[in-house]
C-alpha atoms as a PDB file:
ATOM      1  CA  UNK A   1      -6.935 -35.893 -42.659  1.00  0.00           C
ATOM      2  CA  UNK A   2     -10.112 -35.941 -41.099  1.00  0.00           C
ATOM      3  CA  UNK A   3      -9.159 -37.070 -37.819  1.00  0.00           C
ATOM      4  CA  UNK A   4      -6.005 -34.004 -37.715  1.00  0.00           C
ATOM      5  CA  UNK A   5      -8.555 -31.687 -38.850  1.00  0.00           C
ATOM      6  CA  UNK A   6     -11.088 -32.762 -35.434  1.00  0.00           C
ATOM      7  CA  UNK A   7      -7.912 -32.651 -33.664  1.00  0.00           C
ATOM      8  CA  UNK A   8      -7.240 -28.746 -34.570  1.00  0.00           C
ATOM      9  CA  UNK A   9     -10.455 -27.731 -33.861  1.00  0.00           C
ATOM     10  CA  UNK A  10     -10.689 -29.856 -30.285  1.00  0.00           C
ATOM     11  CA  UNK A  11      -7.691 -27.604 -29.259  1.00  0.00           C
ATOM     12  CA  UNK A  12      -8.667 -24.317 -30.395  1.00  0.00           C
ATOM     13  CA  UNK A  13     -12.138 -25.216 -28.851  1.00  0.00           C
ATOM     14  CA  UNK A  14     -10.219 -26.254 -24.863  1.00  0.00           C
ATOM     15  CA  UNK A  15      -8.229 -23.009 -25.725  1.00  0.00           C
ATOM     16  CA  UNK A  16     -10.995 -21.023 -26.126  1.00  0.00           C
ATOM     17  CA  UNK A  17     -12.948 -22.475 -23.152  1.00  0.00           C
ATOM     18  CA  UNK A  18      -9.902 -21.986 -20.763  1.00  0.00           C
ATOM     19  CA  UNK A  19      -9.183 -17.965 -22.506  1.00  0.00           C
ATOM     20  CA  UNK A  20     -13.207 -17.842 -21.046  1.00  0.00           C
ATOM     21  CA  UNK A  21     -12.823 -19.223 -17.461  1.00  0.00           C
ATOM     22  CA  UNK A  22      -9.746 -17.043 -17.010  1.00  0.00           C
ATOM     23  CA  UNK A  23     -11.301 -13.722 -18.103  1.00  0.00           C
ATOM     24  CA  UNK A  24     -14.266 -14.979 -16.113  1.00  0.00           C
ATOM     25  CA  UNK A  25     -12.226 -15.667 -13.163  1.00  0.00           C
ATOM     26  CA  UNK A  26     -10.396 -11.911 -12.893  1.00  0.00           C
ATOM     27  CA  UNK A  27     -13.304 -10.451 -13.551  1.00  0.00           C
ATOM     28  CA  UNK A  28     -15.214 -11.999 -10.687  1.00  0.00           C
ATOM     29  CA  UNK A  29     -11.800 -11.619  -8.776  1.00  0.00           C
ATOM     30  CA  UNK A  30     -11.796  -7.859  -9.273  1.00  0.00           C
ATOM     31  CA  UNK A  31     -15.584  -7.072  -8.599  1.00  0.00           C
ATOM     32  CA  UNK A  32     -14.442  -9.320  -5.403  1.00  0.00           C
ATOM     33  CA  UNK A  33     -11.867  -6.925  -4.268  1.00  0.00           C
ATOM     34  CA  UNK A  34     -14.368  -3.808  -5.510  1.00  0.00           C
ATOM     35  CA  UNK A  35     -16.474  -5.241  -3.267  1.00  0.00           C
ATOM     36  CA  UNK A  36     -14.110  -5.046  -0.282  1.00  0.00           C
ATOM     37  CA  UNK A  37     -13.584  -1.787   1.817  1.00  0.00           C
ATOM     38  CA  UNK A  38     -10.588  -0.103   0.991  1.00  0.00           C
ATOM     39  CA  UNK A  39      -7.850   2.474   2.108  1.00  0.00           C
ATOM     40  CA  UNK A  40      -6.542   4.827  -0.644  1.00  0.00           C
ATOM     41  CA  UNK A  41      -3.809   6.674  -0.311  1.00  0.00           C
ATOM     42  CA  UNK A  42      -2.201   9.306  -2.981  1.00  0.00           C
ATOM     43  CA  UNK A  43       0.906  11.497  -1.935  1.00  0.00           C
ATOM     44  CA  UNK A  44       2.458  13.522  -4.645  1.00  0.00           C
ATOM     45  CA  UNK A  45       6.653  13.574  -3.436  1.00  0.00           C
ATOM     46  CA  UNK A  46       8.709  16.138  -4.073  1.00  0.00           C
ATOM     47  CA  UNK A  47      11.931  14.297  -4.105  1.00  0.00           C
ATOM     48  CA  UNK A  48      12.889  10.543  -4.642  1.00  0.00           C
ATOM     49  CA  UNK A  49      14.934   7.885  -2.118  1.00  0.00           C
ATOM     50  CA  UNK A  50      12.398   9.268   0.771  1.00  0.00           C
ATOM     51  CA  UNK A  51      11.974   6.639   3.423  1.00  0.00           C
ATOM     52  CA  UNK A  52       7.774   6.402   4.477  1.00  0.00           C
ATOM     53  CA  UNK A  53       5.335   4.802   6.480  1.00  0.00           C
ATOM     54  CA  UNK A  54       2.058   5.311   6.522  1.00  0.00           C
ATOM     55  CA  UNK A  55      -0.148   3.858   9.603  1.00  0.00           C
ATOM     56  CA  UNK A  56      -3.600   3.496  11.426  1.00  0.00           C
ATOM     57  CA  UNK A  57      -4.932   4.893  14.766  1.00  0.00           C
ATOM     58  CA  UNK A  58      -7.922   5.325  16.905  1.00  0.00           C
ATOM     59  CA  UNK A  59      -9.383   8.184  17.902  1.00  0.00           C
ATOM     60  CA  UNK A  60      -7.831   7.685  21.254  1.00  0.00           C
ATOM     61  CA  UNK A  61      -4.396   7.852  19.536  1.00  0.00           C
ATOM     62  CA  UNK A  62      -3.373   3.859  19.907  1.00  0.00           C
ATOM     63  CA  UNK A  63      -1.758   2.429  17.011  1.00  0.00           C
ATOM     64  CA  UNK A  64      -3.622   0.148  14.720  1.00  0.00           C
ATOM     65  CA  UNK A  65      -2.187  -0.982  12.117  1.00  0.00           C
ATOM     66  CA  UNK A  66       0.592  -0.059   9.774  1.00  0.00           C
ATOM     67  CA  UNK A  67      -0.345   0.488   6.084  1.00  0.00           C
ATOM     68  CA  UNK A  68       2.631   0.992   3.961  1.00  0.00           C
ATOM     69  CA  UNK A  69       6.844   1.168   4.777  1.00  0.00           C
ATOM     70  CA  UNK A  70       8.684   1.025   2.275  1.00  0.00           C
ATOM     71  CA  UNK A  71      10.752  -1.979   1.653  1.00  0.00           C
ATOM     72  CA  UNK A  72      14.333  -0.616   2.661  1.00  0.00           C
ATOM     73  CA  UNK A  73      13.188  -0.300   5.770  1.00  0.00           C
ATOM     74  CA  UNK A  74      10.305  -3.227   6.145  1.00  0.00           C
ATOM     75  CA  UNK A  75      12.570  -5.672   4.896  1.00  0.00           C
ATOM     76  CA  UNK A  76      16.606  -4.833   4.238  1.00  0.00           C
ATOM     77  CA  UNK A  77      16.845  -3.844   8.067  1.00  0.00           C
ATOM     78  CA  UNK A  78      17.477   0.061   7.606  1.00  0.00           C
ATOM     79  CA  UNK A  79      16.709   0.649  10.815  1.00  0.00           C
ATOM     80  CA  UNK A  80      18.163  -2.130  12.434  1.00  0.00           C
ATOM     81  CA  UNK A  81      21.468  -3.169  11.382  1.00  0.00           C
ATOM     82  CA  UNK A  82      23.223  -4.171  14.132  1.00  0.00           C
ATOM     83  CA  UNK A  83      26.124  -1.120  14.195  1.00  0.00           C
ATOM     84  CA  UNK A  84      25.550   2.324  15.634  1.00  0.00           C
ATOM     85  CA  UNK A  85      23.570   5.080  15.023  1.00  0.00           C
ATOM     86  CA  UNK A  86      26.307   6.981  12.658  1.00  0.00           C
ATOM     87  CA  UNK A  87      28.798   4.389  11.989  1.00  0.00           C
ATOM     88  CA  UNK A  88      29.584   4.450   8.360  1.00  0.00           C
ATOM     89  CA  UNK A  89      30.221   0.735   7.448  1.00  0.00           C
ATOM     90  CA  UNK A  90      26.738  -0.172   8.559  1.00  0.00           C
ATOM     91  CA  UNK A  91      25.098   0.831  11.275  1.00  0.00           C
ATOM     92  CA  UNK A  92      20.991   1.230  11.911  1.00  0.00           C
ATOM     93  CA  UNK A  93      19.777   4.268  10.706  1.00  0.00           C
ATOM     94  CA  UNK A  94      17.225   4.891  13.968  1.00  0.00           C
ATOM     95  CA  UNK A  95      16.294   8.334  13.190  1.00  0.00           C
ATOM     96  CA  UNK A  96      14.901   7.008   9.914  1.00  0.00           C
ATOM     97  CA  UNK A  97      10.962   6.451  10.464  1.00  0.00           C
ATOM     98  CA  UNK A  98      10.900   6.383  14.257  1.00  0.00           C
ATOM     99  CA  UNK A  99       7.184   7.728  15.165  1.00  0.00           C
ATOM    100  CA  UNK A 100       5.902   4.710  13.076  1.00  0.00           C
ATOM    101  CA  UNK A 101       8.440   2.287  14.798  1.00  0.00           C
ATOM    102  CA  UNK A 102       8.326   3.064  18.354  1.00  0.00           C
ATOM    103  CA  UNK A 103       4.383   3.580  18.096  1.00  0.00           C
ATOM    104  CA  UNK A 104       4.487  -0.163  16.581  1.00  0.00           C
ATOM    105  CA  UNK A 105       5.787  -0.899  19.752  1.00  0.00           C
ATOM    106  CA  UNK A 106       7.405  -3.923  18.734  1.00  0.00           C
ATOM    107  CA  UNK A 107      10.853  -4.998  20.416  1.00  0.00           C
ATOM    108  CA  UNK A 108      13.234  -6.730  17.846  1.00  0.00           C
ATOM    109  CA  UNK A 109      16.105  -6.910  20.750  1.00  0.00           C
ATOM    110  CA  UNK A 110      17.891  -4.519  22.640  1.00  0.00           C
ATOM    111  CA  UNK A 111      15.596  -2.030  21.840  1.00  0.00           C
ATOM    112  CA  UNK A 112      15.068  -1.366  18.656  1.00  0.00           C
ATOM    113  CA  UNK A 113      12.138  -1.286  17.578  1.00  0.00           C
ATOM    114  CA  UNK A 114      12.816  -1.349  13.218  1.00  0.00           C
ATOM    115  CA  UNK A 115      12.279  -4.897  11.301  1.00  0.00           C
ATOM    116  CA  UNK A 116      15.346  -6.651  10.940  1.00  0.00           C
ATOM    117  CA  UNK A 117      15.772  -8.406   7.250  1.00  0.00           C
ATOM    118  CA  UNK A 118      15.589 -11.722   9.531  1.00  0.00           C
ATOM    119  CA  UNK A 119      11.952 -11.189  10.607  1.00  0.00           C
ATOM    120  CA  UNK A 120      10.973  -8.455   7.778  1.00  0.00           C
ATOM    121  CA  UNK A 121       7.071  -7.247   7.470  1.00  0.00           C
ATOM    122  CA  UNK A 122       5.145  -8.604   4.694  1.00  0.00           C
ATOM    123  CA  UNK A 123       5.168  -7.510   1.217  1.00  0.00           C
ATOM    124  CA  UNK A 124       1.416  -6.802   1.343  1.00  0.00           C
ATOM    125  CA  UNK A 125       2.238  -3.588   3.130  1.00  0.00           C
ATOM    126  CA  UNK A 126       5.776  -2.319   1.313  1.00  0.00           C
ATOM    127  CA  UNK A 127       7.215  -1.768  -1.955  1.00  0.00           C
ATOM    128  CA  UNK A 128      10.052  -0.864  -3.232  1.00  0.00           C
ATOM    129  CA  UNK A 129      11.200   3.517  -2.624  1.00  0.00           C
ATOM    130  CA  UNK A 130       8.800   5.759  -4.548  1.00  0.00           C
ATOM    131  CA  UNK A 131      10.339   8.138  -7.235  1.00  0.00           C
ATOM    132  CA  UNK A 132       9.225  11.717  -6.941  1.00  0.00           C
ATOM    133  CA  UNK A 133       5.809  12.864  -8.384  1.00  0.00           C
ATOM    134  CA  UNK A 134       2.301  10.612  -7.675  1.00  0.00           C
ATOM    135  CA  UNK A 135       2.627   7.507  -5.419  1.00  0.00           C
ATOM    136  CA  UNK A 136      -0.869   5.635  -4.930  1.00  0.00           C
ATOM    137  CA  UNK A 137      -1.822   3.037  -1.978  1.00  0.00           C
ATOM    138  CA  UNK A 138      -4.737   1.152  -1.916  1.00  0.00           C
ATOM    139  CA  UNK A 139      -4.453  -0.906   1.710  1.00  0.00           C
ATOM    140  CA  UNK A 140      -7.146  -3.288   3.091  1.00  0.00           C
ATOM    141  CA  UNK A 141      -7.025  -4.265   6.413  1.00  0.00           C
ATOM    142  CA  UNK A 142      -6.966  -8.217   7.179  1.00  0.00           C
ATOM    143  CA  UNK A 143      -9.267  -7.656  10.554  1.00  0.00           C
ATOM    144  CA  UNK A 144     -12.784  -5.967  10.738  1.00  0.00           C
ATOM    145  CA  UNK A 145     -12.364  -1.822  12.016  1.00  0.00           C
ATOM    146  CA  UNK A 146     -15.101  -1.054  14.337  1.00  0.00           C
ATOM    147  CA  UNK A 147     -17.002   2.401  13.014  1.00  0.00           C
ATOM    148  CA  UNK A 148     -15.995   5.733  14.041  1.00  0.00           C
ATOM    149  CA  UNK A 149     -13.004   8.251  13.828  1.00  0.00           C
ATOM    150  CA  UNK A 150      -9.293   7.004  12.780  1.00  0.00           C
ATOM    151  CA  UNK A 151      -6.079   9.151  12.323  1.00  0.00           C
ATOM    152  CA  UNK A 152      -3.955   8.081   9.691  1.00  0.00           C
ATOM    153  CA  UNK A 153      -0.095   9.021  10.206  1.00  0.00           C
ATOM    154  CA  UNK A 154       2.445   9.640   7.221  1.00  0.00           C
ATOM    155  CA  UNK A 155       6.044   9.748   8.302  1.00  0.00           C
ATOM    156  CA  UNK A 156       8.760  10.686   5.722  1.00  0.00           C
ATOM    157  CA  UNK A 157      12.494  11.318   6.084  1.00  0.00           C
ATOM    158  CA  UNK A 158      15.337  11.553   3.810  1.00  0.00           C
ATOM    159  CA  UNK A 159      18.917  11.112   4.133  1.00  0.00           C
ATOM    160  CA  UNK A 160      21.689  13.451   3.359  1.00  0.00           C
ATOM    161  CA  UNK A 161      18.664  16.048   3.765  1.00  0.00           C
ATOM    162  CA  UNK A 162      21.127  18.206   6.266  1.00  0.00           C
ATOM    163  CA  UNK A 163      20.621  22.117   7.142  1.00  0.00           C
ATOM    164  CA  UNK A 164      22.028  24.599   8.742  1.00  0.00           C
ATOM    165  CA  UNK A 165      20.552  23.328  12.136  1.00  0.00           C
ATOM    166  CA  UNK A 166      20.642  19.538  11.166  1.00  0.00           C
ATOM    167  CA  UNK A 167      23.975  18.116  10.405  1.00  0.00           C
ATOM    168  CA  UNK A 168      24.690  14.731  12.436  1.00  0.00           C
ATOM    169  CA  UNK A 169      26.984  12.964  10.394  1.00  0.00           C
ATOM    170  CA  UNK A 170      27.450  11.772   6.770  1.00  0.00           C
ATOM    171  CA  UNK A 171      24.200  10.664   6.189  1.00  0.00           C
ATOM    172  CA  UNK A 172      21.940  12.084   9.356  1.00  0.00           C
ATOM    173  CA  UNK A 173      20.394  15.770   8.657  1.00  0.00           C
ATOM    174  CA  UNK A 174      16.863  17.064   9.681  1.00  0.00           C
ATOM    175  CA  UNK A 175      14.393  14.280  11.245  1.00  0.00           C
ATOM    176  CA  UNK A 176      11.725  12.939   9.779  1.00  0.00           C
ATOM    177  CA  UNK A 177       8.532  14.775   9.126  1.00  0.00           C
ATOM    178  CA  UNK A 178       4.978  13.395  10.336  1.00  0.00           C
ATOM    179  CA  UNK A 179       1.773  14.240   8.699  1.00  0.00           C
ATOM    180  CA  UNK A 180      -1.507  13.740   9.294  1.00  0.00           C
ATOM    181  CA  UNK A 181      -5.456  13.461   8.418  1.00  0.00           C
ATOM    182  CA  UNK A 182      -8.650  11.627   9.638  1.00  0.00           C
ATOM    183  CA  UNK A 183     -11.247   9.518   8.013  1.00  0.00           C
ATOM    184  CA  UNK A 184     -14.639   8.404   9.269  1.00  0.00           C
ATOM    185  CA  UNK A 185     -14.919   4.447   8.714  1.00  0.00           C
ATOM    186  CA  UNK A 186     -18.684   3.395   8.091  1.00  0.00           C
ATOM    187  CA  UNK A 187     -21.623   3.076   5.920  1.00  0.00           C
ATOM    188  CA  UNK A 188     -20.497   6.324   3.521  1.00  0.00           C
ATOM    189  CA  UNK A 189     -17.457   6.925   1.513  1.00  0.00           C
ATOM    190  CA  UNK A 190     -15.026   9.668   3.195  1.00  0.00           C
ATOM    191  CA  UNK A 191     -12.027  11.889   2.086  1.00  0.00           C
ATOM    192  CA  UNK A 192      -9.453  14.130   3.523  1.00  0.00           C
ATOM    193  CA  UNK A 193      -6.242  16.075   3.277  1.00  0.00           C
ATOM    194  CA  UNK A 194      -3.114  15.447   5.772  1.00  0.00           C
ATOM    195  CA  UNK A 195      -1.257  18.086   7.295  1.00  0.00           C
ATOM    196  CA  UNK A 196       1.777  18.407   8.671  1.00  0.00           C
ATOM    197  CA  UNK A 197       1.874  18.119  12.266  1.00  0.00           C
ATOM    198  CA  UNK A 198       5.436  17.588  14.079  1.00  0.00           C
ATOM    199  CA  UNK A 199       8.947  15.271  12.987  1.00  0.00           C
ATOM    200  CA  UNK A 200      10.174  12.767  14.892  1.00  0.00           C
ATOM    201  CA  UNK A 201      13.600  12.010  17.211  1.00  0.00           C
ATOM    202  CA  UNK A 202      16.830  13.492  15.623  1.00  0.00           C
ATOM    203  CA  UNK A 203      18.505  10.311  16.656  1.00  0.00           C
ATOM    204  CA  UNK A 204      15.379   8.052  16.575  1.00  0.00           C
ATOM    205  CA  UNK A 205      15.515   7.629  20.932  1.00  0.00           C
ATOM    206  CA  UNK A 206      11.706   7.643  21.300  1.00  0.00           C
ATOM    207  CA  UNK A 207       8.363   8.233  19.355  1.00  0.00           C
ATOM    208  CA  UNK A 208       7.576  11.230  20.283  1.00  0.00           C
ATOM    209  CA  UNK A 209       6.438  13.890  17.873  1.00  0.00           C
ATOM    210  CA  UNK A 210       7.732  17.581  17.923  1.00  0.00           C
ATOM    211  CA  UNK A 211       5.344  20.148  17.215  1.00  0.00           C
ATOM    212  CA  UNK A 212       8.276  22.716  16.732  1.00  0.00           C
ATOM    213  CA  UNK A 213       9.414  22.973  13.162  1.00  0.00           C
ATOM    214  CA  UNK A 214      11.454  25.996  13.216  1.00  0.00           C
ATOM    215  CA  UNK A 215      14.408  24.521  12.699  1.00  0.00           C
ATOM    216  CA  UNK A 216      13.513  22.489   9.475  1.00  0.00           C
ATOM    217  CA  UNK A 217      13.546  23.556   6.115  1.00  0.00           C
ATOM    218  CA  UNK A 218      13.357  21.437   2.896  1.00  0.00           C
ATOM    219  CA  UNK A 219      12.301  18.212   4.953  1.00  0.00           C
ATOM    220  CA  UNK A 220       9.234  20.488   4.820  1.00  0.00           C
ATOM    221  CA  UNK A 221       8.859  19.836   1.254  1.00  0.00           C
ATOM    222  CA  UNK A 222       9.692  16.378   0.766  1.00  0.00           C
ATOM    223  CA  UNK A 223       5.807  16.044   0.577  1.00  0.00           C
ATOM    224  CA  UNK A 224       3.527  18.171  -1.830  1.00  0.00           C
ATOM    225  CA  UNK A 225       0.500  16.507  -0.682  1.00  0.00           C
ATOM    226  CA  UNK A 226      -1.563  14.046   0.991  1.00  0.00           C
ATOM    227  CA  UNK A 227      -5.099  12.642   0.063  1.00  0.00           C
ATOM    228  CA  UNK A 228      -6.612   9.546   1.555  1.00  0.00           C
ATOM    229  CA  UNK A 229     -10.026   8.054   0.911  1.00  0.00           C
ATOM    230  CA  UNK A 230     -11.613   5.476   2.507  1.00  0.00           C
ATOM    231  CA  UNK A 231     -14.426   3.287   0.525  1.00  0.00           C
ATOM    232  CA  UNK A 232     -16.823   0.863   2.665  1.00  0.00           C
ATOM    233  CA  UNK A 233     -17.603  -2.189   1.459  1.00  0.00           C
ATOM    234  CA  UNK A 234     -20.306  -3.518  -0.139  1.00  0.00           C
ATOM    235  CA  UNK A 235     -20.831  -7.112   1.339  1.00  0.00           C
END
């Protein structure tokens, strides 16, 4: 009797311990990632099964880093499947995010320039389509960023999202939509809004972004709003 009762209480005693070192250990872990500098980024969407990517660049306009894609496109291969531009049984949906991919500026083969599910982007920068209302990013970069002035890039686009002057094929409607803000990385913490401030290729050729927006309508609106903050760190 005596020796089951020591028993009971050795084991609620190495239970105990080990309940300690755990809280102790995600505590310390998350005053470790407090500690860190830190991206955050909140966009209140209008509408779900929007395609994004968010991304980093200097004040000279070359591309830094990507932040967030989500993982449709970062890892199923939206964007490069193989078949052509419209087909219907399966072909890469180029016109999808293709500001973000072409400013990449990474060459998957014959010239697209989307992740293909065989060499998809990691899932510390994707998740899975946000529904519509609040969607929150918190991104920290894996290399040091040097003080001073960065743009940060939002590209959105949704399919079946035709108009009047936007009606490629059974899927392909008005292009994607890029917006955009700036934050100033150093010693202080430092906020901003994005605006909108072109779309992208109708059939995803190139990169370039289109200051014209005449002809678009609700791709517009797929976006309420942007808000990005960036945090230093403390170490």
């Amino acid at each position: 009797m005596i020796k089951s009762l020591f028993q009971s209480r050795m084991k609620l005693s190495l239970v105990c311990l080990f309940a300690v070192f755990l809280f102790w250990g995600s505590q310390l872990f998350a005053e470790t990632m407090n500690d860190q500098e830190a991206f955050t980024f909140n966009i209140v969407l209008a509408k779900k099964n929007c395609q994004i990517a968010i991304w980093l660049v200097n004040a000279k306009g070359e591309f830094i880093d990507t932040v967030y894609v989500t993982r449709k496109t970062a890892k199923k291969g939206l964007g490069n499947k193989g078949g052509e531009l419209d087909d219907k049984l399966g072909g890469s949906r180029l016109s999808v995010l293709p500001a973000w991919a072409y400013q990449r500026g990474f060459n998957y083969g014959g010239g697209n320039f989307y992740p293909s599910k065989d060499k998809a982007l990691v899932d510390a920068i994707t998740s899975a389509t946000p529904k519509a209302g609040e969607f929150v990013w918190v991104w920290r970069s894996t290399k040091p960023l040097k003080p001073g002035k960065y743009f940060y890039n939002i590209e959105v686009n949704k399919s079946f999202d035709d108009n009047e002057h936007h009606n490629y094929s059974w899927y392909r409607g008005q292009p994607s939509v890029i917006w955009q803000g700036s934050l100033i990385i150093g010693k202080k913490i430092s906020e901003s809004n994005a605006k909108i401030i072109g779309h992208g290729d109708v059939a995803g050729a190139d990169g370039k972004i289109s200051s014209d927006l005449s002809s678009l309508t609700t791709a517009l609106h797929l976006i309420k709003k942007v808000e990005a903050t960036y945090k230093p760190g403390n170490n």
